[in-house]
PDB file of N, CA and C in Angstrom:
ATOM      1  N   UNK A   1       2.762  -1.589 -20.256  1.00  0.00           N
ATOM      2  CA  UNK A   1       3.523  -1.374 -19.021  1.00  0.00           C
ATOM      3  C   UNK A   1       3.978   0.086 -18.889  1.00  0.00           C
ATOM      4  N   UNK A   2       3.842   0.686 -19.927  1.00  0.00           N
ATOM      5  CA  UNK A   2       4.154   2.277 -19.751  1.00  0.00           C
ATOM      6  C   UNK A   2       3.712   2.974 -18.849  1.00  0.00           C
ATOM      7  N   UNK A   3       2.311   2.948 -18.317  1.00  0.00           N
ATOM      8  CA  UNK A   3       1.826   3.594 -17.406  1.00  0.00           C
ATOM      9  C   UNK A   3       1.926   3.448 -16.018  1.00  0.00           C
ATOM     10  N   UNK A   4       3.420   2.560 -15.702  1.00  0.00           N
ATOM     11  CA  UNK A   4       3.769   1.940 -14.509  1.00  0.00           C
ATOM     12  C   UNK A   4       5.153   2.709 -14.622  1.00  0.00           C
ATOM     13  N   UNK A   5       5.425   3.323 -15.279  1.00  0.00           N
ATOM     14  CA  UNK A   5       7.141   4.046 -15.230  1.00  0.00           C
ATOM     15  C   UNK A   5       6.700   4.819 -14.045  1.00  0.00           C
ATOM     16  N   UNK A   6       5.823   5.983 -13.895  1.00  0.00           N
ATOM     17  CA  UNK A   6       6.289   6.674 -12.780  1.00  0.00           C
ATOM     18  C   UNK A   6       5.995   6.000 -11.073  1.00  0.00           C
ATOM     19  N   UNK A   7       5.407   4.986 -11.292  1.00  0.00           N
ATOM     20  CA  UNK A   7       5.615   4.057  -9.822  1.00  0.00           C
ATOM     21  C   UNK A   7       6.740   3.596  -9.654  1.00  0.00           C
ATOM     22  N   UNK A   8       7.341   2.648 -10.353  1.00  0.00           N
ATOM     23  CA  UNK A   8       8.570   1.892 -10.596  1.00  0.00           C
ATOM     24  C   UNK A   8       9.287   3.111 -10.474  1.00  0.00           C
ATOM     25  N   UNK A   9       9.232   4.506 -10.887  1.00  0.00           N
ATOM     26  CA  UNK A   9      10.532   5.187 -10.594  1.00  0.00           C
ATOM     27  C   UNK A   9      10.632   5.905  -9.501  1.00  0.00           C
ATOM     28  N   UNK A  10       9.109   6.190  -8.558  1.00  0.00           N
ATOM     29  CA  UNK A  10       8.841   6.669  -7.439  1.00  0.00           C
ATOM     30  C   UNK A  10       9.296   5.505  -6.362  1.00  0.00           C
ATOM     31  N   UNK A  11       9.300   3.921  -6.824  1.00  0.00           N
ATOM     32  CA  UNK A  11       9.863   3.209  -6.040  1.00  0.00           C
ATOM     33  C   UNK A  11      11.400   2.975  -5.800  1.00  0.00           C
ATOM     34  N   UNK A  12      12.000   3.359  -7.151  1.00  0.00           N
ATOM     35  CA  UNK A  12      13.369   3.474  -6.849  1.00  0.00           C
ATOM     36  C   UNK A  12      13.825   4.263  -6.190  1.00  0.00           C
ATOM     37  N   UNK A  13      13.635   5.042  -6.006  1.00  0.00           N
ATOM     38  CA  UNK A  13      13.876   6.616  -5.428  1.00  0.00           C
ATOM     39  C   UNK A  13      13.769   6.506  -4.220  1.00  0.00           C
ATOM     40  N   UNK A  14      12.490   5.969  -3.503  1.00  0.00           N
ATOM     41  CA  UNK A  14      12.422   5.517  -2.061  1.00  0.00           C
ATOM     42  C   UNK A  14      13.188   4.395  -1.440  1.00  0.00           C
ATOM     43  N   UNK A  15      13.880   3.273  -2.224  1.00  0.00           N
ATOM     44  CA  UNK A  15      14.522   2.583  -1.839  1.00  0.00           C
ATOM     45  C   UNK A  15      15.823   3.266  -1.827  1.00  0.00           C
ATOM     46  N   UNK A  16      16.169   3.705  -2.939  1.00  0.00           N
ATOM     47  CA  UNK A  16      17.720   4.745  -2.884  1.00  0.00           C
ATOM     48  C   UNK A  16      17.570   5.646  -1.559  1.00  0.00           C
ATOM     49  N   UNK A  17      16.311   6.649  -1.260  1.00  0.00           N
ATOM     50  CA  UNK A  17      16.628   7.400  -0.112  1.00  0.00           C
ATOM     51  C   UNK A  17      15.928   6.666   1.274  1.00  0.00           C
ATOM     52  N   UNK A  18      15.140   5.297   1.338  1.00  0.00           N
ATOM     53  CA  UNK A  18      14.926   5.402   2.680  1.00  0.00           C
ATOM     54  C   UNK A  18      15.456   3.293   2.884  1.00  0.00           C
ATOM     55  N   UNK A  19      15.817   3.082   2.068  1.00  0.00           N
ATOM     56  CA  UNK A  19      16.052   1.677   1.930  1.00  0.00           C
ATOM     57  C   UNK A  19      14.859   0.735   1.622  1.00  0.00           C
ATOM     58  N   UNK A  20      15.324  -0.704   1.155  1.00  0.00           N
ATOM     59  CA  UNK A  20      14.460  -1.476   0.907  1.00  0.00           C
ATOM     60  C   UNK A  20      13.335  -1.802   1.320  1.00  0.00           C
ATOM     61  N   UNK A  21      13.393  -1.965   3.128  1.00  0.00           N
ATOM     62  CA  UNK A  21      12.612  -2.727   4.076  1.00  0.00           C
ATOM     63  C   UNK A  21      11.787  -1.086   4.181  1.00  0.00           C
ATOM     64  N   UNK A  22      11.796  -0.283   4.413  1.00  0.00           N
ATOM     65  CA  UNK A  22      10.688   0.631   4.465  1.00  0.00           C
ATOM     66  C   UNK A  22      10.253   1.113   3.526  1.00  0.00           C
ATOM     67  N   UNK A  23      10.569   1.317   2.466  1.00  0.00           N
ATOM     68  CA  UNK A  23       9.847   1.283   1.053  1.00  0.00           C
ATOM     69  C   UNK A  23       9.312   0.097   0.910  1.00  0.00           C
ATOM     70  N   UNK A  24       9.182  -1.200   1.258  1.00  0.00           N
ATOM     71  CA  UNK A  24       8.091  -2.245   1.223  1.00  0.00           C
ATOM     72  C   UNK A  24       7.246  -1.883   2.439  1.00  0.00           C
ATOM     73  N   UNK A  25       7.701  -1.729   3.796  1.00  0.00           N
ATOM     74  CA  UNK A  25       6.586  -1.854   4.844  1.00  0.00           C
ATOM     75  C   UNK A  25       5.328  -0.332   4.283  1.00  0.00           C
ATOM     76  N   UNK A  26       6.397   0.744   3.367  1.00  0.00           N
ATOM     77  CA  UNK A  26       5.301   1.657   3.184  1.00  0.00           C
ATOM     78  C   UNK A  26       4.272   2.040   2.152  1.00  0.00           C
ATOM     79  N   UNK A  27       4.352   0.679   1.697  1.00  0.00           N
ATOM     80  CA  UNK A  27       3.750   0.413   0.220  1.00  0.00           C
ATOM     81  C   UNK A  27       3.009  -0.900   0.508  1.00  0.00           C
ATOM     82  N   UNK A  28       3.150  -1.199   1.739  1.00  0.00           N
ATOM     83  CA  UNK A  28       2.037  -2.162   2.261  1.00  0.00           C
ATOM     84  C   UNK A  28       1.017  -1.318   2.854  1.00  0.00           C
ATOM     85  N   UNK A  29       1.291  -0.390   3.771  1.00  0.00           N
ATOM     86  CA  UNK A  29       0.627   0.201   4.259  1.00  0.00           C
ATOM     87  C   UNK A  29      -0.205   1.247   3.513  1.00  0.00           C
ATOM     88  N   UNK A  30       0.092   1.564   2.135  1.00  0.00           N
ATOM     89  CA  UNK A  30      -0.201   2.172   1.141  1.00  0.00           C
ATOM     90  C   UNK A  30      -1.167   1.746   0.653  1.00  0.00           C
ATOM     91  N   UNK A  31      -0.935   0.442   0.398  1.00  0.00           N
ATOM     92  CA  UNK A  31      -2.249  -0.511  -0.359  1.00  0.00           C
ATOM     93  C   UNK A  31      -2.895  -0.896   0.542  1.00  0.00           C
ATOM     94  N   UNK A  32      -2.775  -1.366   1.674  1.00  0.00           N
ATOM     95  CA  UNK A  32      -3.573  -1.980   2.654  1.00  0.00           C
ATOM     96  C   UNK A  32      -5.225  -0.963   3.232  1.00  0.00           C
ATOM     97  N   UNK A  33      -4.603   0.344   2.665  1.00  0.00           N
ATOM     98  CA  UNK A  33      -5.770   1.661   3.479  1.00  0.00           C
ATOM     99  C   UNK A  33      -6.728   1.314   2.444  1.00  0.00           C
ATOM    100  N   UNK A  34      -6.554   1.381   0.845  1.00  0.00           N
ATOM    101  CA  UNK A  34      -8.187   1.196   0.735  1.00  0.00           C
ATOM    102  C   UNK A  34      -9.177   0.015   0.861  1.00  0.00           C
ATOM    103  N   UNK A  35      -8.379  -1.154   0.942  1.00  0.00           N
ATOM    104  CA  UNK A  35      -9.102  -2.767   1.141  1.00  0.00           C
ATOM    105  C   UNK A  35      -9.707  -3.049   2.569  1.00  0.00           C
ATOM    106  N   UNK A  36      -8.622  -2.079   3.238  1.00  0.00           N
ATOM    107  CA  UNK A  36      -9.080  -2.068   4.589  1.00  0.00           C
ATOM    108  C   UNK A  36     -10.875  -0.991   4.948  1.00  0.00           C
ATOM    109  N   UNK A  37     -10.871  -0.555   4.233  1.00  0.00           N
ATOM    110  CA  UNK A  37     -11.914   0.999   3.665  1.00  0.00           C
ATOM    111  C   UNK A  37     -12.862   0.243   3.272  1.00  0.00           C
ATOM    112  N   UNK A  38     -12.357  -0.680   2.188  1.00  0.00           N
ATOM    113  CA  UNK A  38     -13.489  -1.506   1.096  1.00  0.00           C
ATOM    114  C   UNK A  38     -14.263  -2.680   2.213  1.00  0.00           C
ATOM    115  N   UNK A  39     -13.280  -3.043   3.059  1.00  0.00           N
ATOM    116  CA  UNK A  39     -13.598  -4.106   4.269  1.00  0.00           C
ATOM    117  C   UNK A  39     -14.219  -3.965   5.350  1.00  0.00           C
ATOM    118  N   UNK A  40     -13.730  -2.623   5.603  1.00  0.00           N
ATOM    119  CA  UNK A  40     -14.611  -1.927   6.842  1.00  0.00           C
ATOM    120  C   UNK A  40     -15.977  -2.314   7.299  1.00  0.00           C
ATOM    121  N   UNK A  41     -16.900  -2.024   6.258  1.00  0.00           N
ATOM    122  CA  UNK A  41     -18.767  -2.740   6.463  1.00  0.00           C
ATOM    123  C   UNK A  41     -18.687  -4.034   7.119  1.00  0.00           C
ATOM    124  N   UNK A  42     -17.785  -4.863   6.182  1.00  0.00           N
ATOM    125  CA  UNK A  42     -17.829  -6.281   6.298  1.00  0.00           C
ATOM    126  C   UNK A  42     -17.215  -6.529   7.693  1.00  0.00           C
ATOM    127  N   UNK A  43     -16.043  -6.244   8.111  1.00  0.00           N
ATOM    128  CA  UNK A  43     -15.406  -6.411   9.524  1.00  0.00           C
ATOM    129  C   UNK A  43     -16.040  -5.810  10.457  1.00  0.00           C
ATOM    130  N   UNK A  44     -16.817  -4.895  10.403  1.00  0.00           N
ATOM    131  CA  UNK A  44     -18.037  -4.006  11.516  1.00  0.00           C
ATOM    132  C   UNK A  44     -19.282  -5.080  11.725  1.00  0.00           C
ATOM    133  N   UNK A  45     -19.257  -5.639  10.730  1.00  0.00           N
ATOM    134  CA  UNK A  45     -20.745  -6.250  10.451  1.00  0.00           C
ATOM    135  C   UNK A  45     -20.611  -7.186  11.542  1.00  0.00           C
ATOM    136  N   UNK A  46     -19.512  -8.437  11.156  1.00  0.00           N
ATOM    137  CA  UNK A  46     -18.722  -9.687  11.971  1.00  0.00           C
ATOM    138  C   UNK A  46     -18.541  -9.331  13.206  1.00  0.00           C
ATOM    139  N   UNK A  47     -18.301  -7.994  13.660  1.00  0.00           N
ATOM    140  CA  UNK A  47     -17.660  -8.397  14.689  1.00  0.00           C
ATOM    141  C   UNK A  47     -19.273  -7.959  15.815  1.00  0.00           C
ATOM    142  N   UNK A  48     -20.269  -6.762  15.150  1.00  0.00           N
ATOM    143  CA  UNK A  48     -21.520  -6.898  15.971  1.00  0.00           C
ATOM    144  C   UNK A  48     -22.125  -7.979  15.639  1.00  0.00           C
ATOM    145  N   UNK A  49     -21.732  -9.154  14.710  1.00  0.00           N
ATOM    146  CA  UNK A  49     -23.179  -9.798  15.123  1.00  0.00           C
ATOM    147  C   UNK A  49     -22.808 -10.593  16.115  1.00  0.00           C
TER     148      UNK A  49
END
């Protein structure tokens, strides 16, 4: 778990300066860009055929 200290402490920090609810909505939006990237082909594909 060591190699998770500087997230966990980059997350405290954003909840201390921007609060809870936007330090989650921006860590959704954080993770969401590359699955959305990885998904892209697949959701292009679906929606021409």
């Amino acid at each position: 778990m060591e190699h998770f200290k500087p997230i966990v402490e980059l997350i405290k920090v954003s909840i201390e300066k921007y609060g809870l609810w936007q330090t989650i909505v921006a860590f959704i939006l954080l993770f969401s860009v590359p699955i959305l990237m990885w998904k892209l082909d697949v959701i292009i594909a679906s929606i021409k055929a």
